[in-house]
Protein backbone atom coordinates (compact mmCIF):
# COMPACT_ATOMS: atom_id res chain seq x y z
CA UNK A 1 18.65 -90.23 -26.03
CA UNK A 2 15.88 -89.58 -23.43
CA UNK A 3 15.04 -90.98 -20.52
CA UNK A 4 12.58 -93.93 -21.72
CA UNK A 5 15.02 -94.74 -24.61
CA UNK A 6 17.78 -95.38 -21.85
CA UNK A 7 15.35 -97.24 -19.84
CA UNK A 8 13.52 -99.54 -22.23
CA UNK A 9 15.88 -102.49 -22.24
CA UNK A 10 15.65 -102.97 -18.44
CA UNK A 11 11.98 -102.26 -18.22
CA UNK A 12 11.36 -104.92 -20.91
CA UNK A 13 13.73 -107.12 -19.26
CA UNK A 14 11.96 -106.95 -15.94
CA UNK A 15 8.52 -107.28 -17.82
CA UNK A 16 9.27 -110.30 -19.10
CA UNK A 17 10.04 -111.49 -15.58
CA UNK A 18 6.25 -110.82 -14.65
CA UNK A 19 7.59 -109.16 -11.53
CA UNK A 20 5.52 -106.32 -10.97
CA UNK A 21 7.32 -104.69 -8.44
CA UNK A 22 10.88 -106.09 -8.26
CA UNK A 23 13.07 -106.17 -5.13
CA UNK A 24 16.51 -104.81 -6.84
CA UNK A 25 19.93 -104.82 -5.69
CA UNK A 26 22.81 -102.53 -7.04
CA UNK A 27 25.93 -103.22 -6.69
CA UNK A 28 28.06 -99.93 -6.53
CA UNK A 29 31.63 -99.23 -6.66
CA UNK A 30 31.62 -95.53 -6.73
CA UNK A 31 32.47 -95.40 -10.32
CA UNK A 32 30.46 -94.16 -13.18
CA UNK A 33 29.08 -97.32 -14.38
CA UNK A 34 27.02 -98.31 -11.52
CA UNK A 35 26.24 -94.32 -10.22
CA UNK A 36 24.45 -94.44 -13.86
CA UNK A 37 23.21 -97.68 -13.27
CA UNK A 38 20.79 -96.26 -10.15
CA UNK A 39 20.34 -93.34 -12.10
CA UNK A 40 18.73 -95.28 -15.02
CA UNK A 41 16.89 -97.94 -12.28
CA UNK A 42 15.52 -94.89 -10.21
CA UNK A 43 14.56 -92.69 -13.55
CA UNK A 44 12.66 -96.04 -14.61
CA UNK A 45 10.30 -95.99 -11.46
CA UNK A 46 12.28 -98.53 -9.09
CA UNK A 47 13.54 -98.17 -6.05
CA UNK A 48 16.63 -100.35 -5.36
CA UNK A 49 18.66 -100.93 -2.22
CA UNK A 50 22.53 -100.00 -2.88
CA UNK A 51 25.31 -102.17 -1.63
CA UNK A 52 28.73 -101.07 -1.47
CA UNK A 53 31.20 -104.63 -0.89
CA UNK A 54 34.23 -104.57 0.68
CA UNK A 55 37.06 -106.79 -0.73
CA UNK A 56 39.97 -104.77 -0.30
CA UNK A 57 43.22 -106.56 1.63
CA UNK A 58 43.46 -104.09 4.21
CA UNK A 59 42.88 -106.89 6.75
CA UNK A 60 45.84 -108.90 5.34
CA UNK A 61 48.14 -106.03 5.64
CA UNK A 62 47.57 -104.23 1.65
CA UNK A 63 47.30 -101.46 3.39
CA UNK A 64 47.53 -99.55 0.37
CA UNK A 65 44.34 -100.90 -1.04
CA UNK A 66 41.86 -98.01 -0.71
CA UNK A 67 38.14 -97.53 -0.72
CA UNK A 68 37.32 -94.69 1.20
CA UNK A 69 37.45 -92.20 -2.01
CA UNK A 70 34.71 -94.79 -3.54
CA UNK A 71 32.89 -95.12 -0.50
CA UNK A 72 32.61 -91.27 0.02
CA UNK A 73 31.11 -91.54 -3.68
CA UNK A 74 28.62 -94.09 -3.25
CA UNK A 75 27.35 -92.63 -0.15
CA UNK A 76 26.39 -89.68 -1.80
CA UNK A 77 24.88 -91.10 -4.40
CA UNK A 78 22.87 -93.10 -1.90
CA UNK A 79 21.66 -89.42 -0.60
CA UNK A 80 20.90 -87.79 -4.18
CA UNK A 81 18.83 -90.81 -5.15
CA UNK A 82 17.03 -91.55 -1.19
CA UNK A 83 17.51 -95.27 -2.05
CA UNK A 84 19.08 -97.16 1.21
CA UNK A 85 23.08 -98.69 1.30
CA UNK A 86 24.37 -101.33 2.94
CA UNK A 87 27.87 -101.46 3.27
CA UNK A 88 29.22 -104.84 3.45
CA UNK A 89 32.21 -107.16 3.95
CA UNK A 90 33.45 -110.01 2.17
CA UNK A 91 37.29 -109.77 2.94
CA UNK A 92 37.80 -113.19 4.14
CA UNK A 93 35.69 -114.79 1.78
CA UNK A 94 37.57 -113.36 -1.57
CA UNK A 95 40.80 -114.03 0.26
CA UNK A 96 39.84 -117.56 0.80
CA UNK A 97 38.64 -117.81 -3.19
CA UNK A 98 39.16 -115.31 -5.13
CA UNK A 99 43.03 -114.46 -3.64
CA UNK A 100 44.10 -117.73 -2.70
CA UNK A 101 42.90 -119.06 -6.41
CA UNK A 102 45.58 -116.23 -8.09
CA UNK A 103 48.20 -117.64 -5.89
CA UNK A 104 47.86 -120.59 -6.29
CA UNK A 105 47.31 -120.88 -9.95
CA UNK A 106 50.76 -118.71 -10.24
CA UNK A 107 52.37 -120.64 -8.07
CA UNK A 108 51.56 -123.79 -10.30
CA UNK A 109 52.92 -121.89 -13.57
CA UNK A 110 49.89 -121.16 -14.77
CA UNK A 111 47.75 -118.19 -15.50
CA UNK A 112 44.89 -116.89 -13.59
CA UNK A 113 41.48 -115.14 -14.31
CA UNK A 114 40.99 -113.53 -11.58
CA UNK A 115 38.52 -111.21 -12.36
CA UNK A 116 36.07 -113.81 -13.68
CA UNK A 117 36.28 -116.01 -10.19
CA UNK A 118 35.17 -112.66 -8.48
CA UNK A 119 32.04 -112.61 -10.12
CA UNK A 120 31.39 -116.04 -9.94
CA UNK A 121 32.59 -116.39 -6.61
CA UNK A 122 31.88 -113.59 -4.63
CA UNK A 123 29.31 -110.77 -6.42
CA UNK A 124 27.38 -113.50 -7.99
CA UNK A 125 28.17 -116.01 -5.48
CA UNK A 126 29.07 -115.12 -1.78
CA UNK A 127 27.08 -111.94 -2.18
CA UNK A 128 23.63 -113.86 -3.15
CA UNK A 129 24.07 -116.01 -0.53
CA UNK A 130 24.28 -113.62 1.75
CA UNK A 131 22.02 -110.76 0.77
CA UNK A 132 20.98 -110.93 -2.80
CA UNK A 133 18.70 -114.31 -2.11
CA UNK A 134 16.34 -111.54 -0.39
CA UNK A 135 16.38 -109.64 -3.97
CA UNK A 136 14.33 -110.29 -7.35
CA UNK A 137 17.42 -108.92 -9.20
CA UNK A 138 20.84 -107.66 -9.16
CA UNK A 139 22.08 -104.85 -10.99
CA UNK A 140 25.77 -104.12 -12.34
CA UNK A 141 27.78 -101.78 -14.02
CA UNK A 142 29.19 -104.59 -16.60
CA UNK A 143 29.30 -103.81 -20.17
CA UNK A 144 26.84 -107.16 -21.08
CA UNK A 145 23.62 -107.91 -22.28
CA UNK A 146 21.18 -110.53 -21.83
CA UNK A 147 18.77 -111.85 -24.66
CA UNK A 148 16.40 -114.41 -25.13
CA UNK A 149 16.62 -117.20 -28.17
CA UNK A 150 12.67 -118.29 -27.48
CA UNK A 151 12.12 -119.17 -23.78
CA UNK A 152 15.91 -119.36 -23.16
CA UNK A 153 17.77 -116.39 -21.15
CA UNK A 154 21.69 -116.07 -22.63
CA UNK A 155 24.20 -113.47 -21.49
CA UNK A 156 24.90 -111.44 -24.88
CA UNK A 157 28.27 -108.78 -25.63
CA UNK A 158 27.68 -105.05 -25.45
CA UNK A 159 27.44 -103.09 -28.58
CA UNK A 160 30.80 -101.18 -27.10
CA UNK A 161 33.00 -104.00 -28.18
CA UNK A 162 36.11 -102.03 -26.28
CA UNK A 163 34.22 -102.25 -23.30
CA UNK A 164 32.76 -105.25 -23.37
CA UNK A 165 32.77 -107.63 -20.64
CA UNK A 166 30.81 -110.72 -20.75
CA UNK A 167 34.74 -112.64 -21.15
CA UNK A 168 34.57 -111.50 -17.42
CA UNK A 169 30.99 -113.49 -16.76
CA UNK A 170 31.94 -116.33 -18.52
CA UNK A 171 32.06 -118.62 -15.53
CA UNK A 172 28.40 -117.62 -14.08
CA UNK A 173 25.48 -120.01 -14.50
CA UNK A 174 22.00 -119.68 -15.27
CA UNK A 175 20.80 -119.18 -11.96
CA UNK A 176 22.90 -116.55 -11.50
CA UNK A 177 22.64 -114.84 -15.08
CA UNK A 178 18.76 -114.62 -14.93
CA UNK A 179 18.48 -112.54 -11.89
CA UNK A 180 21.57 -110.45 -13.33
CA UNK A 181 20.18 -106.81 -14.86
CA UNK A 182 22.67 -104.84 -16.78
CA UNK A 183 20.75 -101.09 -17.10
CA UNK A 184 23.82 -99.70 -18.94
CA UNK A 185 24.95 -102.58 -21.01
CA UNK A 186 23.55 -101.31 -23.88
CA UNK A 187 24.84 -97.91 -24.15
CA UNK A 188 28.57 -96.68 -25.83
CA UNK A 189 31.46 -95.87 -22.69
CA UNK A 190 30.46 -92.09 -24.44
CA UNK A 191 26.66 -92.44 -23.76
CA UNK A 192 27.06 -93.70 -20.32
CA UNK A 193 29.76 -90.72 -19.27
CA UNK A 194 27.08 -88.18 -20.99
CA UNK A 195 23.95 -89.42 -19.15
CA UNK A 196 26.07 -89.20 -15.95
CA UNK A 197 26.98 -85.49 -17.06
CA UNK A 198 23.40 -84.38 -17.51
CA UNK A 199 22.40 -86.40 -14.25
CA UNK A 200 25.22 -84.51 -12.48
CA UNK A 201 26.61 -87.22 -10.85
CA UNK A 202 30.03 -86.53 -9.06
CA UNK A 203 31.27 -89.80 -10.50
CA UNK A 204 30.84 -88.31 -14.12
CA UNK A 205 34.45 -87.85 -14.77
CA UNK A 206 36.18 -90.14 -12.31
CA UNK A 207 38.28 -92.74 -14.41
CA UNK A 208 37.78 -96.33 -14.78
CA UNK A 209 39.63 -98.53 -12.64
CA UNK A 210 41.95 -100.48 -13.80
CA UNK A 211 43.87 -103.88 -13.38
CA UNK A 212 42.77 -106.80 -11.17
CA UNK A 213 40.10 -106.76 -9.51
CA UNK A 214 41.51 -106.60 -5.81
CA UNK A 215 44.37 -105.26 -6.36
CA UNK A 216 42.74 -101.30 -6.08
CA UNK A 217 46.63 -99.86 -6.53
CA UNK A 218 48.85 -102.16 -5.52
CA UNK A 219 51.36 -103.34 -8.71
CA UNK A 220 50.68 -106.62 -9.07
CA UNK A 221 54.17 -107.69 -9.00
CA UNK A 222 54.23 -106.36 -5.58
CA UNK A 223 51.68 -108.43 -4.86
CA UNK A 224 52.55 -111.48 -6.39
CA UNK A 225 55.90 -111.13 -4.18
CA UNK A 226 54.47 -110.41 -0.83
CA UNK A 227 52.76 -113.75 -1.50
CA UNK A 228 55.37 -115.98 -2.88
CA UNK A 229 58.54 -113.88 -2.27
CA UNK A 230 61.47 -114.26 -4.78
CA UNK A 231 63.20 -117.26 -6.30
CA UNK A 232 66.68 -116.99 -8.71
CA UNK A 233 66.75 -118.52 -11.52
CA UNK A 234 68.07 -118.55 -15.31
CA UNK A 235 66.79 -117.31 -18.68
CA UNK A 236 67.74 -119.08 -21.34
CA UNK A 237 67.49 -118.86 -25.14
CA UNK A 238 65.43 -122.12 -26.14
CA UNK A 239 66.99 -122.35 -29.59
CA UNK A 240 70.47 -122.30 -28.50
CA UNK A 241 70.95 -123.13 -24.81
CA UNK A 242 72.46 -119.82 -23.67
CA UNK A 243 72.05 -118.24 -20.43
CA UNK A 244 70.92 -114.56 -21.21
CA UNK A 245 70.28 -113.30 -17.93
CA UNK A 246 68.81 -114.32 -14.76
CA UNK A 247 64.20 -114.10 -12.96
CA UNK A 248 63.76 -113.37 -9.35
CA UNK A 249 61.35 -116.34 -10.00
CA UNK A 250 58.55 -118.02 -12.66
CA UNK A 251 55.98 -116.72 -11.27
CA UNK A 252 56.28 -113.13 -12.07
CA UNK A 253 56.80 -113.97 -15.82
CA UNK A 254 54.10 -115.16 -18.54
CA UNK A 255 53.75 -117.34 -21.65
CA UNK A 256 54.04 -114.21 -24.39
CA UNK A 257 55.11 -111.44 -22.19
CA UNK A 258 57.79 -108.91 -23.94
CA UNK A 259 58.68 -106.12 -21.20
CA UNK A 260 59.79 -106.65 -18.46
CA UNK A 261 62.66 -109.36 -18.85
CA UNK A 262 65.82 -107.05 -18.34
CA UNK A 263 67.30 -108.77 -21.52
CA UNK A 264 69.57 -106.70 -24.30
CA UNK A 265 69.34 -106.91 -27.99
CA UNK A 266 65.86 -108.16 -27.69
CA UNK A 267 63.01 -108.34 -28.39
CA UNK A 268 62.74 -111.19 -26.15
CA UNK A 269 59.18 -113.12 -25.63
CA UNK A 270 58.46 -116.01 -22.96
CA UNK A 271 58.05 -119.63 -24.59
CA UNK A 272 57.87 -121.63 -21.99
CA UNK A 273 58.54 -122.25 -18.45
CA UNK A 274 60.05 -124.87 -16.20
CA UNK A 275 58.61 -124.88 -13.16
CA UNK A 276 60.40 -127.85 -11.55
CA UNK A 277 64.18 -126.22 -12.46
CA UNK A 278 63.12 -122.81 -12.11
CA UNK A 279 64.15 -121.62 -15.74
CA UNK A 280 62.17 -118.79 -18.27
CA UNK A 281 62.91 -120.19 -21.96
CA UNK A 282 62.65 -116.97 -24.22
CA UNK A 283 62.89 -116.72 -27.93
CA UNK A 284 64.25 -113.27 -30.07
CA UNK A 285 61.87 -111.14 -32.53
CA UNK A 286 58.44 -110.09 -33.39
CA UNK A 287 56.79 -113.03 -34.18
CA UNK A 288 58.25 -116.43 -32.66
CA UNK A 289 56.47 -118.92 -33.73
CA UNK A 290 56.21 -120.30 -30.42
CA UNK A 291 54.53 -118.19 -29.61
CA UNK A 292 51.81 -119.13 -32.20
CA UNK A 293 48.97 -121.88 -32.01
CA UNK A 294 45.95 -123.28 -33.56
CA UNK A 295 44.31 -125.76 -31.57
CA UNK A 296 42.90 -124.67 -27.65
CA UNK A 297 42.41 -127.73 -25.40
CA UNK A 298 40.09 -127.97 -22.67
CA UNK A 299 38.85 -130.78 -20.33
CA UNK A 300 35.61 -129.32 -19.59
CA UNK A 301 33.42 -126.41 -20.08
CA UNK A 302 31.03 -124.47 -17.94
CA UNK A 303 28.49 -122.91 -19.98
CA UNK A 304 25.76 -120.17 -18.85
CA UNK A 305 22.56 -121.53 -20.53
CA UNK A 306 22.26 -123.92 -23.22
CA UNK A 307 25.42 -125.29 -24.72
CA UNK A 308 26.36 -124.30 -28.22
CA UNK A 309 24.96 -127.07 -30.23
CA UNK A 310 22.32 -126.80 -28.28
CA UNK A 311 21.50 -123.13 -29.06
CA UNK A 312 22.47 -123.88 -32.54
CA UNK A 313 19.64 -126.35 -33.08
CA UNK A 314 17.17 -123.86 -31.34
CA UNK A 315 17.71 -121.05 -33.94
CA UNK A 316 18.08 -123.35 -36.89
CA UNK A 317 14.98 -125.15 -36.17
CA UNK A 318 13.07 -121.78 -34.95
CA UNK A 319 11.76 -123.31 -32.38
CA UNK A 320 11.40 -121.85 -28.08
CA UNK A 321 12.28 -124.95 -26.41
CA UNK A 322 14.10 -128.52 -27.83
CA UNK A 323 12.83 -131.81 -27.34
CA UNK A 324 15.73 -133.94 -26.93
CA UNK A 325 19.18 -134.69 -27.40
CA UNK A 326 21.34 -132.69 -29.61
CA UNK A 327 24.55 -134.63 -31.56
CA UNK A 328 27.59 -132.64 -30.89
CA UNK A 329 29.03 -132.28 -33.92
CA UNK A 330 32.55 -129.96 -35.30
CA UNK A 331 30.55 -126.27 -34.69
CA UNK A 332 31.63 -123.09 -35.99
CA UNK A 333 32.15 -120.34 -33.09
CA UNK A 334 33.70 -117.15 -32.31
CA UNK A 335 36.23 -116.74 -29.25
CA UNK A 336 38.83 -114.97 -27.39
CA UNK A 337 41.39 -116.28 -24.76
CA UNK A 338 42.16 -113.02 -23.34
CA UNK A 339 40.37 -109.31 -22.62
CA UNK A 340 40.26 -108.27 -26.17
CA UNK A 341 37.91 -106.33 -28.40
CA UNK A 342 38.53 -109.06 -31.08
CA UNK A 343 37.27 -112.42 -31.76
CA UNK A 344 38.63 -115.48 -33.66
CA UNK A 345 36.94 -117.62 -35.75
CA UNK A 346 37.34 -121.94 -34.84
CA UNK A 347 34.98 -124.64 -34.91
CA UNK A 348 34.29 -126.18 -31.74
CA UNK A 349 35.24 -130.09 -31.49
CA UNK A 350 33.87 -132.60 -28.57
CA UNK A 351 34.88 -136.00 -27.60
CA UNK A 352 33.20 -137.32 -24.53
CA UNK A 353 37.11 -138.81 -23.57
CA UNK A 354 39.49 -136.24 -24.25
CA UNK A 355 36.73 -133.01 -23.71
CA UNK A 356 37.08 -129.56 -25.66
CA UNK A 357 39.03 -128.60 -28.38
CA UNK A 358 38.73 -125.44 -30.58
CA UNK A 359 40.88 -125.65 -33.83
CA UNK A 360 41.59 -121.44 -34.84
CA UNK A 361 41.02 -120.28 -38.46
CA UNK A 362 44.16 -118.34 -37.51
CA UNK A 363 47.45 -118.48 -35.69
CA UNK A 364 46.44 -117.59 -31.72
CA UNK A 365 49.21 -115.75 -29.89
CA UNK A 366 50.54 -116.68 -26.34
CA UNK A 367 47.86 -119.82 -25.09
CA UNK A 368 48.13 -119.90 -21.53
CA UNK A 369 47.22 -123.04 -19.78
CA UNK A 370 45.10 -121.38 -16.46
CA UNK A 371 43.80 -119.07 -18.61
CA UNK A 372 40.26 -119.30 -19.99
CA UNK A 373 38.41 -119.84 -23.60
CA UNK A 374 35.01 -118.02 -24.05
CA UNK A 375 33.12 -119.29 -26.52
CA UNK A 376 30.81 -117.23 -28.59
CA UNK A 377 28.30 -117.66 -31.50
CA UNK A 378 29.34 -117.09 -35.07
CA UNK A 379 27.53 -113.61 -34.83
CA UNK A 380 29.76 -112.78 -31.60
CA UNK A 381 26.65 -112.00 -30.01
CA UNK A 382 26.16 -114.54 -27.52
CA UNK A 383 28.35 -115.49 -24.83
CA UNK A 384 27.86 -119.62 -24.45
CA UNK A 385 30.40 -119.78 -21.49
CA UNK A 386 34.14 -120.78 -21.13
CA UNK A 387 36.72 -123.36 -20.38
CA UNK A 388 40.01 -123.73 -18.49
CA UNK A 389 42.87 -124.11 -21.27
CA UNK A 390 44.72 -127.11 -20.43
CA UNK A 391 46.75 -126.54 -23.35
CA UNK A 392 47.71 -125.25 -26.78
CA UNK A 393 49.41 -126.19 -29.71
């Protein structure tokens, strides 16, 4: 693809703005997705200002949470491109949310998202308050899309439905989502890797991170322990009551985890916990069905721009704006409950008493409670928002 091929998503998105000349922040990481992400701002005509944010633990003694290969990156990027970078710190501010919110949320036997509080929180949130406010837009290396249904902005999936990441951005809101630009949310993993070949960026071939968020490399085990130490306690088989082994504590183990247990003559998969006493209820082979569930409860949701039945009137009635309330009747979405490349199929149910409820075409695997619900259209196209799973069934 050339140049203006690359470029005409974000220079029709910032058209539509009516900003003529847009104040843009990048936020870099030193990987390739945001190097290509200036690239493909900077080849379009803009000059943005590059920030590099610092959430790393060194401060709380992770020592072995590194940056200063990234930062080495980033500031040479900063050089090959002449656009300015401010290097910045929000270490006590993700400790206080994003951090504190994992722990917590483990500690209470549940299971955490923490990837999707950072970007509410802290690059969407803490960072605007801070720096972007002074910005038109803010730029990212995340694998989304935005689109408009008539005058309404909605964050929309990437076409790379490996790399897609709007399950990640599912807690924003619409003040945050319309400032968002996403230059290289259109593009395959392959495309963006080639453009950063034949830009010759040094980040071309550096691999993606991986795991949580602030982590960087520490196992998150490790973690988990240096925060809440270690706690004995049994594992027992729920069918028959036998003690199989023995957990250094709840909180390291998951609803539908399979490694990891120490246990013989297995497979062995998580069904439940009990947090009060301590004790990791497993069930043996493949497919327990306890494991299994059609019906997703949630007490609210927190959705990015219209809410589904109200987007679902919009395109059925072709109109750009609704006059109006809209009757919230059984809907048909798509969803996922975890970082996956597939979707389910449900309807969406809501009662103004009891909140949210998807009921699954299909048998769900492993519903955490803590965990979160995105909600999608039928298509799989756009990304309505999410809920907090307060439980499954």
């Amino acid at each position: 693809m050339d140049i203006a091929s690359l470029t005409a998503p974000l220079r029709e998105r910032i058209a539509r703005s009516g900003i003529s000349s847009p104040r843009i922040a990048v936020l870099v990481s030193g990987g390739v997705d945001s190097s290509v992400v200036v690239h493909l701002i900077c080849s379009a005509g803009y000059k943005p200002t590059l920030f590099y944010i610092q959430i790393g633990m060194e401060e709380k003694g992770f020592t072995d949470c590194s940056w200063e290969d990234d930062l080495e990156v980033v500031r040479h990027l900063s050089r090959q491109y002449d656009c300015p970078l401010q290097v910045v710190s929000l270490h006590e501010e993700y400790w206080a949310s994003v951090v504190q919110y994992t722990i917590d949320t483990v500690r209470a036997g549940l299971t955490p998202n923490p990837d999707m509080m950072c970007n509410k929180l802290i690059k969407f949130g803490c960072f605007e308050e801070k720096w972007g406010k002074d910005f038109d837009f803010i730029a990212t290396g995340h694998y989304a899309t935005t689109t408009f249904v008539g005058d309404h902005l909605f964050l929309s999936t990437a076409p790379d439905p490996i790399k897609d990441q709007t399950d990640f951005l599912a807690q924003i809101n619409f003040a945050q989502v319309r400032k968002l630009l996403f230059p290289t949310g259109h593009l395959l993993k392959s495309e963006v890797r080639a453009v950063a070949e034949e830009a010759h960026l040094i980040s071309a071939k550096r691999r993606d991170s991986q795991g949580i968020c602030f982590l960087g490399k520490v196992n998150y085990n490790e973690f988990i322990e240096r925060a809440l130490g270690q706690k004995e306690g049994l594992i027992i088989e729920r069918e028959t009551g036998k003690v199989l082994g023995r957990h250094k504590g709840y909180w390291f183990h998951t609803i539908g985890q399979r490694k990891g247990l120490g246990l013989s003559g297995g497979p062995w998969f998580v069904v439940k916990k009990n947090i009060r006493r301590n004790i990791i209820l497993v069930s043996q082979g493949y497919d327990p069905r306890d494991q299994y569930g059609r019906h997703i409860a949630m007490d609210r949701c927190d959705f990015v721009s219209l809410d589904p039945w109200s987007y679902d009137a919009l395109v059925r009635e072709g109109v750009d704006r609704l006059v109006g309330e809209v009757e919230r009747q059984p809907l048909p979405i798509t969803f996922k409950i975890r970082h996956t490349p597939e979707f389910a199929r449900g309807t969406l149910y809501y009662d103004p008493k009891e909140g949210y409820r998807i009921d699954s075409e299909e048998d769900i695997q492993g519903i955490a409670p803590g965990q979160y619900a995105v909600l999608y259209d039928e298509n799989h196209h756009i990304c309505f928002g999410s809920g907090m799973i307060t439980k499954g069934w």
